[in-house]
N, C-alpha and C. Protein backbone atom coordinates (compact mmCIF):
# COMPACT_ATOMS: atom_id res chain seq x y z
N UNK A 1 -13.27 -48.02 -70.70
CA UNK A 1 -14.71 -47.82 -70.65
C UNK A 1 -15.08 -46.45 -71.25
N UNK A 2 -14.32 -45.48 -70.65
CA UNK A 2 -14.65 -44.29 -71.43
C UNK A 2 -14.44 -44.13 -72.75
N UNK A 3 -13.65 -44.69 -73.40
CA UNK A 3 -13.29 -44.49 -74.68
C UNK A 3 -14.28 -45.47 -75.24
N UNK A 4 -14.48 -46.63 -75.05
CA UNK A 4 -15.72 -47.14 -75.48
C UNK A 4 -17.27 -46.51 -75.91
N UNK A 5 -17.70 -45.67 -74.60
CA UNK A 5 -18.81 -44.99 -74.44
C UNK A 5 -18.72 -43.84 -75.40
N UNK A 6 -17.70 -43.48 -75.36
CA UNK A 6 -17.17 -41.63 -76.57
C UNK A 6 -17.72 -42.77 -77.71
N UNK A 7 -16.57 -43.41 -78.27
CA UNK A 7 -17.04 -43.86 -79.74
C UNK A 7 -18.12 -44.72 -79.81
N UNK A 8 -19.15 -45.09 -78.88
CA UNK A 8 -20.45 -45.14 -79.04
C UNK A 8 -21.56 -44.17 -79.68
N UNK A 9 -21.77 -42.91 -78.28
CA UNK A 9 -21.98 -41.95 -79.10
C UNK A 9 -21.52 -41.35 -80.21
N UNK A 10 -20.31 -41.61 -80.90
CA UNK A 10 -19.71 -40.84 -82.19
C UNK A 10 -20.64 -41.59 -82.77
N UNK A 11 -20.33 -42.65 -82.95
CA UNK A 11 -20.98 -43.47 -83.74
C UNK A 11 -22.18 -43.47 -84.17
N UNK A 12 -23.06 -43.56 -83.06
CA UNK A 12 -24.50 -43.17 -82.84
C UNK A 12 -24.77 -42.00 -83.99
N UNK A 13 -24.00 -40.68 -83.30
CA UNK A 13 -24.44 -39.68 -83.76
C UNK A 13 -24.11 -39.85 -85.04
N UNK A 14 -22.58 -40.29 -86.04
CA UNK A 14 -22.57 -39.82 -87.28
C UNK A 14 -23.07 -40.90 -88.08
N UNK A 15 -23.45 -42.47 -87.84
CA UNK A 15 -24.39 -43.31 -88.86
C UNK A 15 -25.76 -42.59 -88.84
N UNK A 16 -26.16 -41.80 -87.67
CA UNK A 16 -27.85 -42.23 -87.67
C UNK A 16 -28.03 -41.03 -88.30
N UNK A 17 -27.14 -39.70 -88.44
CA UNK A 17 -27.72 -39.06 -89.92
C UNK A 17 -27.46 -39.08 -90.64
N UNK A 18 -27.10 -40.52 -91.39
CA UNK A 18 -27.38 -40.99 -92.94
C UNK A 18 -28.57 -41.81 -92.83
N UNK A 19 -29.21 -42.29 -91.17
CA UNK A 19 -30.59 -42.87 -91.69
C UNK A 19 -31.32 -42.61 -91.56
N UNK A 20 -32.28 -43.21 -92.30
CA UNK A 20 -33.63 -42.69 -92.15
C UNK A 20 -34.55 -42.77 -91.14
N UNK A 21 -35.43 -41.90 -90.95
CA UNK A 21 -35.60 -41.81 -89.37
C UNK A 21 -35.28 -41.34 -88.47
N UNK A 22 -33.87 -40.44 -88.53
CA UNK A 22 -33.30 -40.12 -87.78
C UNK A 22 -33.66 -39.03 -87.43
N UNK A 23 -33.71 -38.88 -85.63
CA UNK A 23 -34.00 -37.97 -84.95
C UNK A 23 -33.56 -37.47 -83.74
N UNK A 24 -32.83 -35.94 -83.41
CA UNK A 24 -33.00 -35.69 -82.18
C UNK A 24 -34.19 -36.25 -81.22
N UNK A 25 -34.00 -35.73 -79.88
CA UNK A 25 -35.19 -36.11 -78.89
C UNK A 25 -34.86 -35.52 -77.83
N UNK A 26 -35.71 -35.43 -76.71
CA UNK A 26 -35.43 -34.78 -75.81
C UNK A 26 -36.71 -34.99 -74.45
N UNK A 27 -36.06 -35.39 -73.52
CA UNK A 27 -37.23 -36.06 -72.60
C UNK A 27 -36.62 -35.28 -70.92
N UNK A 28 -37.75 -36.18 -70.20
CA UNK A 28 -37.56 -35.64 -68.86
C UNK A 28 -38.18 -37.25 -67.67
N UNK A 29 -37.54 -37.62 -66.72
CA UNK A 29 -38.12 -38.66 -66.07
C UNK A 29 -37.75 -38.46 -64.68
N UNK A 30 -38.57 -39.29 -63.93
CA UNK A 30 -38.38 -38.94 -62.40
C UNK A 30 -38.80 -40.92 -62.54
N UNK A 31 -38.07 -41.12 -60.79
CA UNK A 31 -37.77 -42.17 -60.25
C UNK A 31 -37.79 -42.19 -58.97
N UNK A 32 -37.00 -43.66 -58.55
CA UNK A 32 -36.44 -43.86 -57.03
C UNK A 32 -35.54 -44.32 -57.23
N UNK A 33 -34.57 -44.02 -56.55
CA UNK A 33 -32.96 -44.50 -56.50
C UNK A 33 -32.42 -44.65 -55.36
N UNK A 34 -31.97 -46.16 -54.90
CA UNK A 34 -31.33 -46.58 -54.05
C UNK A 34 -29.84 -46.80 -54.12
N UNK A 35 -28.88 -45.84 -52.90
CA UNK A 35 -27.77 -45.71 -53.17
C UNK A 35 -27.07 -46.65 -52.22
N UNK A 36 -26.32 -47.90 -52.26
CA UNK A 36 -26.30 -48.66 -51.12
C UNK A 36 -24.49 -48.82 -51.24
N UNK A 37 -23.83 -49.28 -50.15
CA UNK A 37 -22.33 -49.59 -50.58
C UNK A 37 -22.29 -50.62 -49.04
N UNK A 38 -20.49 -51.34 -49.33
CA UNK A 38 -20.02 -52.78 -47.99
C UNK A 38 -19.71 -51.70 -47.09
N UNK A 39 -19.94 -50.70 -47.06
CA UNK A 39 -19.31 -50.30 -45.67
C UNK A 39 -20.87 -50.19 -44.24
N UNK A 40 -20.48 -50.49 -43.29
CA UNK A 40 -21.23 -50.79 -42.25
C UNK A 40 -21.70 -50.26 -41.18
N UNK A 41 -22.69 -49.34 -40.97
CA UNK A 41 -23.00 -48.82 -39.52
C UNK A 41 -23.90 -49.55 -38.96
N UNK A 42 -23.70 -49.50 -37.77
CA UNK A 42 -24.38 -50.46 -36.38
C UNK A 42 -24.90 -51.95 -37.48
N UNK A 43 -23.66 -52.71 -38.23
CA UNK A 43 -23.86 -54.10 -38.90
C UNK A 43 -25.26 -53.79 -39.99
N UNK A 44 -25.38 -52.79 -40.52
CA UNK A 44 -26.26 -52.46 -41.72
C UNK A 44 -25.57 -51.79 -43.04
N UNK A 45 -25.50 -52.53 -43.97
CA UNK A 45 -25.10 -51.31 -45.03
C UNK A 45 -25.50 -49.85 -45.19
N UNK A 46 -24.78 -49.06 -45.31
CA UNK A 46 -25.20 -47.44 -45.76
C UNK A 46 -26.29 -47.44 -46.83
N UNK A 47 -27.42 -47.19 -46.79
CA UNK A 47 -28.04 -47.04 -47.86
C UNK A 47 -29.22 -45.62 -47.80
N UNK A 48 -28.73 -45.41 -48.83
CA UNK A 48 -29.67 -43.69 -49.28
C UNK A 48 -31.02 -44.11 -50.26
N UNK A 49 -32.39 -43.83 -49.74
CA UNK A 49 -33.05 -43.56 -50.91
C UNK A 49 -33.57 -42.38 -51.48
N UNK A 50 -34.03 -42.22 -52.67
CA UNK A 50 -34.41 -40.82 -52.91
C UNK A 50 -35.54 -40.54 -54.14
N UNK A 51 -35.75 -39.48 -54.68
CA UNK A 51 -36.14 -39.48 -55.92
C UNK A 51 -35.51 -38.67 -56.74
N UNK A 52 -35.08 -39.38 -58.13
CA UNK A 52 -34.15 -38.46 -59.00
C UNK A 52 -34.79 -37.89 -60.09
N UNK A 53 -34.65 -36.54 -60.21
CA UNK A 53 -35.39 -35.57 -61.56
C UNK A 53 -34.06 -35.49 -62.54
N UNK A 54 -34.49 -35.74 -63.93
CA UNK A 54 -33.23 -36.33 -64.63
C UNK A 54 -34.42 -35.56 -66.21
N UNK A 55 -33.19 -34.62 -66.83
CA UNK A 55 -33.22 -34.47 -67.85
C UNK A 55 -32.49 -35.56 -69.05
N UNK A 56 -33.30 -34.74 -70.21
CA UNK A 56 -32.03 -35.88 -71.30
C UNK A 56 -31.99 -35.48 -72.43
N UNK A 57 -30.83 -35.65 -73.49
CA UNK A 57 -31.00 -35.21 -75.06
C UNK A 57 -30.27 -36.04 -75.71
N UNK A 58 -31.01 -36.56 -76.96
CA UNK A 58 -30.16 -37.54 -77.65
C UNK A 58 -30.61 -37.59 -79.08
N UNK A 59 -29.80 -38.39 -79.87
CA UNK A 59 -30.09 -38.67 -81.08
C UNK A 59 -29.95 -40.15 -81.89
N UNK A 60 -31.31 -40.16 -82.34
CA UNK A 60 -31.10 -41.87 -82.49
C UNK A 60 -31.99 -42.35 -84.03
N UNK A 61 -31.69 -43.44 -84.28
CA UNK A 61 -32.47 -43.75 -85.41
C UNK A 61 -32.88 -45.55 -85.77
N UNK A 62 -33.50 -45.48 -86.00
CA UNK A 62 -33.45 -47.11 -86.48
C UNK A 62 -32.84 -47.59 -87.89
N UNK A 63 -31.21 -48.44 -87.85
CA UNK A 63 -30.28 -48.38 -88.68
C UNK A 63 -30.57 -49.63 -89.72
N UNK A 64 -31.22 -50.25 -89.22
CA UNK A 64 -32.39 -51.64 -90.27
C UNK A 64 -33.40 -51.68 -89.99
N UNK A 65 -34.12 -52.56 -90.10
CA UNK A 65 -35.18 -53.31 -89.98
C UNK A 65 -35.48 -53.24 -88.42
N UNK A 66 -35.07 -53.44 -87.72
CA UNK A 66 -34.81 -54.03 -86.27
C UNK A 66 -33.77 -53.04 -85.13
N UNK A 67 -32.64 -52.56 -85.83
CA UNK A 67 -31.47 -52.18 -84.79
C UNK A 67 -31.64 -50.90 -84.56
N UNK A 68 -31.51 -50.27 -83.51
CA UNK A 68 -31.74 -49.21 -83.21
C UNK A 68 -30.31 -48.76 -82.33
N UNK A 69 -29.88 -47.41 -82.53
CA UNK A 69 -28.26 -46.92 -81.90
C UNK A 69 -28.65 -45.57 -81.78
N UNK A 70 -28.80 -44.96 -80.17
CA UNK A 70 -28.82 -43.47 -80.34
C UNK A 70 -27.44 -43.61 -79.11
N UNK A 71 -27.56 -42.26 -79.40
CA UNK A 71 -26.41 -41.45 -78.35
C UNK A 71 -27.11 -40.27 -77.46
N UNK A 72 -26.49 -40.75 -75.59
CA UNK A 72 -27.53 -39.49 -75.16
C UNK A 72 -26.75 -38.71 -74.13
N UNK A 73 -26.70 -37.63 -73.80
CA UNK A 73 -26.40 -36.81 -72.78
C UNK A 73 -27.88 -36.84 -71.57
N UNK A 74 -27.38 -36.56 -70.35
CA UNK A 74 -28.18 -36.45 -69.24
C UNK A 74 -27.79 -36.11 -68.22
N UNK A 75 -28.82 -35.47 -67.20
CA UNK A 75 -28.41 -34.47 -66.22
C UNK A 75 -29.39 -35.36 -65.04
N UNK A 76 -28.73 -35.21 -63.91
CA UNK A 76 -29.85 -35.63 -62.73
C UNK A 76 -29.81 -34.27 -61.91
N UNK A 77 -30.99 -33.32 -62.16
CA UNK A 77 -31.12 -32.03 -61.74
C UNK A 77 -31.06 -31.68 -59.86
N UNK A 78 -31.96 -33.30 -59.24
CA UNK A 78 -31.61 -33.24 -57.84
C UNK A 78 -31.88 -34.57 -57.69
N UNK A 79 -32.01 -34.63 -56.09
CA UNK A 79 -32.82 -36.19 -55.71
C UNK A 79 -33.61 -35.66 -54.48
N UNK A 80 -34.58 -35.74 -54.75
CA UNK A 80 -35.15 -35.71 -53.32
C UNK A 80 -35.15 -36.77 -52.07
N UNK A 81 -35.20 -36.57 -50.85
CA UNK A 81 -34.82 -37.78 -49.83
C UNK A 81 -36.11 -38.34 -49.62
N UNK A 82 -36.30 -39.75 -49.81
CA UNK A 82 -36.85 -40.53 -49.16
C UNK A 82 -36.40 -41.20 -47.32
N UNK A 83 -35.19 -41.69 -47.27
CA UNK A 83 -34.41 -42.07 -46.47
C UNK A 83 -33.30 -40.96 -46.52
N UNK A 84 -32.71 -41.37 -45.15
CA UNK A 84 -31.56 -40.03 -45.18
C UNK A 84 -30.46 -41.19 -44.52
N UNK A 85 -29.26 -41.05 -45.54
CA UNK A 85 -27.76 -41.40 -44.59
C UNK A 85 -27.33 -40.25 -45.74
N UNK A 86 -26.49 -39.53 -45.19
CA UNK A 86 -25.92 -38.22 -46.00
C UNK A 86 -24.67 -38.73 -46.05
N UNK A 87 -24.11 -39.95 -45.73
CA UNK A 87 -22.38 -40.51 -46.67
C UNK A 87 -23.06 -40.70 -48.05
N UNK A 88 -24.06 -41.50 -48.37
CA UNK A 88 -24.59 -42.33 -49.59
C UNK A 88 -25.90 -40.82 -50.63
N UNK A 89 -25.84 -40.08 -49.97
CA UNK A 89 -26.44 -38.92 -51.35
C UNK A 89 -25.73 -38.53 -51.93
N UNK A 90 -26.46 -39.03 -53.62
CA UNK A 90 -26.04 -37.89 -54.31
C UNK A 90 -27.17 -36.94 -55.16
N UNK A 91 -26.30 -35.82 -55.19
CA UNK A 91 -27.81 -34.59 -55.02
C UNK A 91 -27.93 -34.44 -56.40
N UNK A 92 -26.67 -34.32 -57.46
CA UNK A 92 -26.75 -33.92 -58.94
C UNK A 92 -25.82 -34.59 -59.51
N UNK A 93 -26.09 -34.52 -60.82
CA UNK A 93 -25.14 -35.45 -61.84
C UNK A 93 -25.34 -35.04 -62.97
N UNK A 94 -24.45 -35.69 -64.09
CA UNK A 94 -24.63 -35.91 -65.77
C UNK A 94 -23.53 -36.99 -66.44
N UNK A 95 -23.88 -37.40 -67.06
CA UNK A 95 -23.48 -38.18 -68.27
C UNK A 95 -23.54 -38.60 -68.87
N UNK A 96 -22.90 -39.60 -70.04
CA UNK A 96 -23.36 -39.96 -71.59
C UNK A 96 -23.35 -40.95 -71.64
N UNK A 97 -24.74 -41.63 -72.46
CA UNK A 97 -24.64 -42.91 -72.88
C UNK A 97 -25.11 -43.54 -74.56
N UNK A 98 -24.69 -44.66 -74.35
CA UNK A 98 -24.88 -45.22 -75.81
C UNK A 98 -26.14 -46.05 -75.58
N UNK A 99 -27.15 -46.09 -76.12
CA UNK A 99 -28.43 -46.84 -76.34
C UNK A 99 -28.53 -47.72 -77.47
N UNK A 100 -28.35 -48.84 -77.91
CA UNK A 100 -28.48 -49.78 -78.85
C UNK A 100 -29.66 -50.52 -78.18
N UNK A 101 -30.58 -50.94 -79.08
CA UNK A 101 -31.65 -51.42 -79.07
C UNK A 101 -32.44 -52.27 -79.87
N UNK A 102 -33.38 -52.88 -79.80
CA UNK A 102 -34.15 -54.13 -80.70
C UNK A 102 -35.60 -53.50 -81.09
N UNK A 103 -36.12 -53.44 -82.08
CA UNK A 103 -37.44 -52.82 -82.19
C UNK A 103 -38.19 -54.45 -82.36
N UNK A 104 -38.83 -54.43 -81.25
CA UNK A 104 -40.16 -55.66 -81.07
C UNK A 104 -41.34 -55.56 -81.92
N UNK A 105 -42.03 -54.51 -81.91
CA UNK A 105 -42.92 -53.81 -83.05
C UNK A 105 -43.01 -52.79 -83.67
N UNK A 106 -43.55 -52.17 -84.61
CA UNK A 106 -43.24 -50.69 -84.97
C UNK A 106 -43.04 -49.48 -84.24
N UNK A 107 -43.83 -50.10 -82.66
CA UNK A 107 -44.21 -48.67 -81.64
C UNK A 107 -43.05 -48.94 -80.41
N UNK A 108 -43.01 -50.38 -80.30
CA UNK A 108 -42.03 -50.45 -78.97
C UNK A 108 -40.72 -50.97 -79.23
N UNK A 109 -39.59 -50.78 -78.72
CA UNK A 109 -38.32 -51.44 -78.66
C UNK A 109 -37.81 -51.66 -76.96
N UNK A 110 -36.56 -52.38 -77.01
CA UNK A 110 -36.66 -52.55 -75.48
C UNK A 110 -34.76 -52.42 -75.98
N UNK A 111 -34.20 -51.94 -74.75
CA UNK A 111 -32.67 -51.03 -75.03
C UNK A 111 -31.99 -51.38 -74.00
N UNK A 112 -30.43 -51.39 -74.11
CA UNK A 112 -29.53 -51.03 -73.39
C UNK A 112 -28.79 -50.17 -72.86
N UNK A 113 -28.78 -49.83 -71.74
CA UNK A 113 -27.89 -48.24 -71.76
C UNK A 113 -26.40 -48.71 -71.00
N UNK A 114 -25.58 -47.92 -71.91
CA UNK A 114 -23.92 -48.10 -71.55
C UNK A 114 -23.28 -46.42 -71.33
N UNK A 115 -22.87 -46.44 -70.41
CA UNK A 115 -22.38 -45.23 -69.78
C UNK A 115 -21.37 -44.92 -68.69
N UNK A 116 -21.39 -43.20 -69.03
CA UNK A 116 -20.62 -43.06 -68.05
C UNK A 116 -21.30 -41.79 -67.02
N UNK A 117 -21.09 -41.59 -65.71
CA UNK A 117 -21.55 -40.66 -64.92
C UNK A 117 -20.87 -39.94 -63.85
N UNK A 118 -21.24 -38.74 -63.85
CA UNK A 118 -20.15 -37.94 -62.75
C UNK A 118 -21.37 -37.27 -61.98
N UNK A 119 -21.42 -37.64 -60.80
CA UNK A 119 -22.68 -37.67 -59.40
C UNK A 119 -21.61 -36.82 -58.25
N UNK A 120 -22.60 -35.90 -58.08
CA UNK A 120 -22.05 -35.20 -56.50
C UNK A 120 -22.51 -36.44 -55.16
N UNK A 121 -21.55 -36.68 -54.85
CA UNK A 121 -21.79 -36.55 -53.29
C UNK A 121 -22.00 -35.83 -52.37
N UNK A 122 -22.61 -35.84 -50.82
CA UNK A 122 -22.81 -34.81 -50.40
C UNK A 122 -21.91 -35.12 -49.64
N UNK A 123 -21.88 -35.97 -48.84
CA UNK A 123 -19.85 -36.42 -48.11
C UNK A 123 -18.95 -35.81 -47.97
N UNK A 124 -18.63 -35.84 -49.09
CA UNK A 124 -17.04 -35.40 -49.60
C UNK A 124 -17.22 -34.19 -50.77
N UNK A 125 -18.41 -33.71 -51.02
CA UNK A 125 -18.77 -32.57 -51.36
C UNK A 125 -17.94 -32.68 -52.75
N UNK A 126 -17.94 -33.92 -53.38
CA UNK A 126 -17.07 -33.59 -54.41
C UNK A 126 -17.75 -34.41 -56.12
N UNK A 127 -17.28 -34.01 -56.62
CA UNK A 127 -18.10 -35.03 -58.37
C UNK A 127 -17.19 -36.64 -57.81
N UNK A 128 -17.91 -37.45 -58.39
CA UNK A 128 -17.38 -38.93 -58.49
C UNK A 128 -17.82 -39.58 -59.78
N UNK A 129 -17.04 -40.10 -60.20
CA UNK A 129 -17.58 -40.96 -61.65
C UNK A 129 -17.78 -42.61 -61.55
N UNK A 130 -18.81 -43.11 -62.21
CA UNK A 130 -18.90 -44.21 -62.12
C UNK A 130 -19.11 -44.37 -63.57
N UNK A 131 -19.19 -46.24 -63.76
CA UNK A 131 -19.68 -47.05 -64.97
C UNK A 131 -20.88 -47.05 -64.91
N UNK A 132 -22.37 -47.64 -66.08
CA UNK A 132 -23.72 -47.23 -65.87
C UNK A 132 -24.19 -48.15 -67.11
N UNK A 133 -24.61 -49.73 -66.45
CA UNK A 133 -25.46 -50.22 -67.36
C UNK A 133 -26.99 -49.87 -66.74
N UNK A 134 -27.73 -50.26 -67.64
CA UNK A 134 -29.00 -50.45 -67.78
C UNK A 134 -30.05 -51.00 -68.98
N UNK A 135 -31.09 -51.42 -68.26
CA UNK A 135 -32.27 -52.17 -69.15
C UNK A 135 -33.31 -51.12 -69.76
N UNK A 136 -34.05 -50.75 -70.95
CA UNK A 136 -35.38 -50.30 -70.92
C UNK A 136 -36.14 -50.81 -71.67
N UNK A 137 -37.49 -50.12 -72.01
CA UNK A 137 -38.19 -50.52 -72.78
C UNK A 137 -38.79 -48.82 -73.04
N UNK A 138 -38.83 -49.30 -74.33
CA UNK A 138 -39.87 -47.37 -74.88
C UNK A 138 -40.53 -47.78 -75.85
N UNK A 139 -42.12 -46.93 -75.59
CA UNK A 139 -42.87 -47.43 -76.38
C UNK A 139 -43.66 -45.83 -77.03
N UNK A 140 -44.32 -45.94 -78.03
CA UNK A 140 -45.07 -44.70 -78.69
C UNK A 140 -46.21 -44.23 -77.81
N UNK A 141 -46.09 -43.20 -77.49
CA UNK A 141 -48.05 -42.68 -76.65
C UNK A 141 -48.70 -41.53 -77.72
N UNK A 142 -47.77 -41.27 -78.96
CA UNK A 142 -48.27 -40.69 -80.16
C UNK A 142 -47.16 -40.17 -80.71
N UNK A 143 -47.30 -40.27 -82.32
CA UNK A 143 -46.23 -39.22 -83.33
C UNK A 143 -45.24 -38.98 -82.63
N UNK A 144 -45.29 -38.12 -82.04
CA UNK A 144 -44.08 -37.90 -81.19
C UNK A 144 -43.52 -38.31 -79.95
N UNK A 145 -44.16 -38.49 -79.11
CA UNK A 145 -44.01 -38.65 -77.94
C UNK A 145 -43.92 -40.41 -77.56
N UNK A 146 -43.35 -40.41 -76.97
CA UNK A 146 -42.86 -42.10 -76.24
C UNK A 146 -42.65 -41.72 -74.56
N UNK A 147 -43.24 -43.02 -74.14
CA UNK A 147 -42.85 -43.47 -72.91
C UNK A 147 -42.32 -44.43 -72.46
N UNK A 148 -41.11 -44.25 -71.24
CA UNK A 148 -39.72 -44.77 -71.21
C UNK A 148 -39.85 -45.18 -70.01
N UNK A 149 -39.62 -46.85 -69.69
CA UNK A 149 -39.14 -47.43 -68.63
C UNK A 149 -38.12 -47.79 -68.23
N UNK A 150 -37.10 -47.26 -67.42
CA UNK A 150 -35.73 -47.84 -67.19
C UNK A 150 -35.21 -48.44 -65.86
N UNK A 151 -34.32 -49.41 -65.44
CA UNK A 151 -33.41 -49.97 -64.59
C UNK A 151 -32.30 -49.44 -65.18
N UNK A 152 -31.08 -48.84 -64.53
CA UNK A 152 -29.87 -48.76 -64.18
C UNK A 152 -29.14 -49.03 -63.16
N UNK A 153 -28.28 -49.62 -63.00
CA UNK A 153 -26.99 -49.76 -62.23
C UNK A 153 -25.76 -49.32 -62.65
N UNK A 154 -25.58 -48.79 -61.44
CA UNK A 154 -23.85 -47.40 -61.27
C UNK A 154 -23.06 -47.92 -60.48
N UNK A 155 -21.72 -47.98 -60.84
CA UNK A 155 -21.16 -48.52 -59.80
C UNK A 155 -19.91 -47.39 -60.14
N UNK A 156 -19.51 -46.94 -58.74
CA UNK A 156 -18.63 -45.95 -58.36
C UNK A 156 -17.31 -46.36 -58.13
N UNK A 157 -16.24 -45.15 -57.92
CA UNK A 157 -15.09 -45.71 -57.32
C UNK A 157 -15.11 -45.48 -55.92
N UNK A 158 -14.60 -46.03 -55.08
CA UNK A 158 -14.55 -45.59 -53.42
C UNK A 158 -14.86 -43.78 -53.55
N UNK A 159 -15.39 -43.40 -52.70
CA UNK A 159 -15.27 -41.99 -52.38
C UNK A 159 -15.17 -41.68 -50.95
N UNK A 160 -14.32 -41.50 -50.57
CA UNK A 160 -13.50 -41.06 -49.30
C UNK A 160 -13.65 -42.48 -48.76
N UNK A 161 -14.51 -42.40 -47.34
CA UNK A 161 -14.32 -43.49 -46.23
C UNK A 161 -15.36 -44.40 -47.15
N UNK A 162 -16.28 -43.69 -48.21
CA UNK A 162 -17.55 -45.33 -48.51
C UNK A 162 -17.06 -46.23 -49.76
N UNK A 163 -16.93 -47.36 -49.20
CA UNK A 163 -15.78 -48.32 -49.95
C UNK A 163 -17.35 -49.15 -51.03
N UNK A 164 -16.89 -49.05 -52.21
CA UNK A 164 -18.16 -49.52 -53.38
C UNK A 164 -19.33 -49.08 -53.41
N UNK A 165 -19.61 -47.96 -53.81
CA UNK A 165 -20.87 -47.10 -53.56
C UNK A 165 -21.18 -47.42 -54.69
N UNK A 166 -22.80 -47.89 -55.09
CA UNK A 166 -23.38 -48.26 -56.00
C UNK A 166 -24.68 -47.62 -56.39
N UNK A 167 -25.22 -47.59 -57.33
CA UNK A 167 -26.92 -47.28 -57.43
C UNK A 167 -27.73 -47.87 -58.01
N UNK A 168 -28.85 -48.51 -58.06
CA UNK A 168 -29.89 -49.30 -58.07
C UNK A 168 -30.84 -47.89 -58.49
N UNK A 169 -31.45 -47.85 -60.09
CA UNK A 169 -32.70 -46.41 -60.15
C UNK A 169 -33.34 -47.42 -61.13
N UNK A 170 -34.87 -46.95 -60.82
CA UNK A 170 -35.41 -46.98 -61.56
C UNK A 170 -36.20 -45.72 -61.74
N UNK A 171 -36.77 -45.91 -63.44
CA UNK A 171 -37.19 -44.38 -64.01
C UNK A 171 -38.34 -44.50 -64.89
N UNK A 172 -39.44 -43.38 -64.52
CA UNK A 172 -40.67 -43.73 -65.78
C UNK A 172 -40.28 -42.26 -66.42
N UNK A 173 -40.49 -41.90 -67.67
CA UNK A 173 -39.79 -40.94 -68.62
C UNK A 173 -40.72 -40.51 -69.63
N UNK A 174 -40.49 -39.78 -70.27
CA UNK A 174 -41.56 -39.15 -71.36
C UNK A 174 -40.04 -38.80 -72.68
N UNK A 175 -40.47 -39.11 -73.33
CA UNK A 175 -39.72 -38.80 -74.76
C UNK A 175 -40.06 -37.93 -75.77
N UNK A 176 -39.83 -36.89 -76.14
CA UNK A 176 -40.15 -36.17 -77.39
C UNK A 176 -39.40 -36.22 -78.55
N UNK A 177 -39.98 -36.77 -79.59
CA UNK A 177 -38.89 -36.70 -80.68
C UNK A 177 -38.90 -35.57 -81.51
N UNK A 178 -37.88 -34.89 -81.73
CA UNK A 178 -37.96 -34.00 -82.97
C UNK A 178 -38.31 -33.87 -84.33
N UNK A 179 -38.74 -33.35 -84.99
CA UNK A 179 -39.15 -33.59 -86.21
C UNK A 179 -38.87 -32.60 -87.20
C-alpha cells in the first residue's frame, strides 16, 4: 500500500508538470469525525466524535480532456471533542495521498482519495498509521478558489488494547490554486 501511494504521488507530481494546467494548491477544511472500533464497553462500541482542522498542499492538473491526477500532503492540526472516550482520540496527524479524478464540467470534478496516515492517539500516546480511502467532489467558487466536499475512511492497525480502530470524516474545504 505504501509503495503504491509513494508512486502515486511521484507520478502525480512528475506527469502533471508537463501539463497543461498544472498547478500547485493549497487549502484548509474543518469537519466531523467519528472514531469507532469492535472493542466493547458496558456492550457499546468505543466511539469518539470530534471536529478535525486539517491543512493541505498539493499538486495537480487535468492530464486530458476529462482525467485529473494530483498528489497531496496533509496535516490534521487538532480535533476538537464533540463526544469524549479518550481510548478512540486522535488529536493530530499527516499524510499523503493520490487524488485521481473525473472532470463532470469545466468547474466541477468528483475524486478519489488513496492514502496513507500517521494519527496520534491519546491512549497510548503514540503515532499509528492507517490505510485512507475516500470520495469527493470540488467545484470552482472563482479563478482560483474551489470548494471541496469529502468522505474518508481510515482504517488502523490495533493500537494497544483497541482492536480495529477506524474513522468515518467528513470535510467541507476551501482550495486555492496557485498561479
Amino acid at each position: 500500500m505504501k509503495k503504491l501511494v509513494l508512486a502515486s504521488a511521484m507520478l502525480a507530481a512528475t506527469v502533471g508538470m508537463t501539463a497543461v494546467n498544472a498547478s500547485p494548491y493549497v487549502g484548509a477544511s474543518v469537519g466531523v469525525n467519528v472514531n469507532t472500533s469492535t472493542n466493547t464497553v458496558g456492550g457499546n462500541p468505543g466511539v469518539f466524535r470530534g471536529v478535525p482542522v486539517k491543512l493541505f498542499a498539493g499538486y495537480g492538473s487535468v492530464l486530458s480532456q476529462s482525467f485529473y491526477l494530483a498528489g497531496e500532503f496533509f496535516a490534521t492540526l487538532g480535533t476538537a471533542e464533540i463526544s469524549t472516550s479518550n481510548l478512540m482520540k486522535t488529536s493530530y496527524g499527516f499524510g499523503i495521498s493520490a487524488l485521481p479524478g473525473l472532470m463532470l464540467n469545466d468547474n466541477t470534478m468528483a475524486y478519489v482519495r488513496a492514502g496513507l496516515v500517521r494519527s496520534r492517539f491519546s491512549s497510548v500516546n503514540s503515532m499509528v498509521t492507517g490505510g485512507q480511502l475516500g470520495l469527493g467532489l470540488q467545484t470552482s467558487v472563482t479563478q482560483n478558489m474551489d470548494l471541496r466536499g469529502e468522505y474518508t475512511y481510515t482504517d488502523y492497525k490495533n493500537v494497544g488494547t483497541i482492536n480495529s480502530p477506524r474513522t468515518d470524516e467528513y470535510t467541507l474545504g476551501l482550495v486555492y490554486k496557485i498561479d
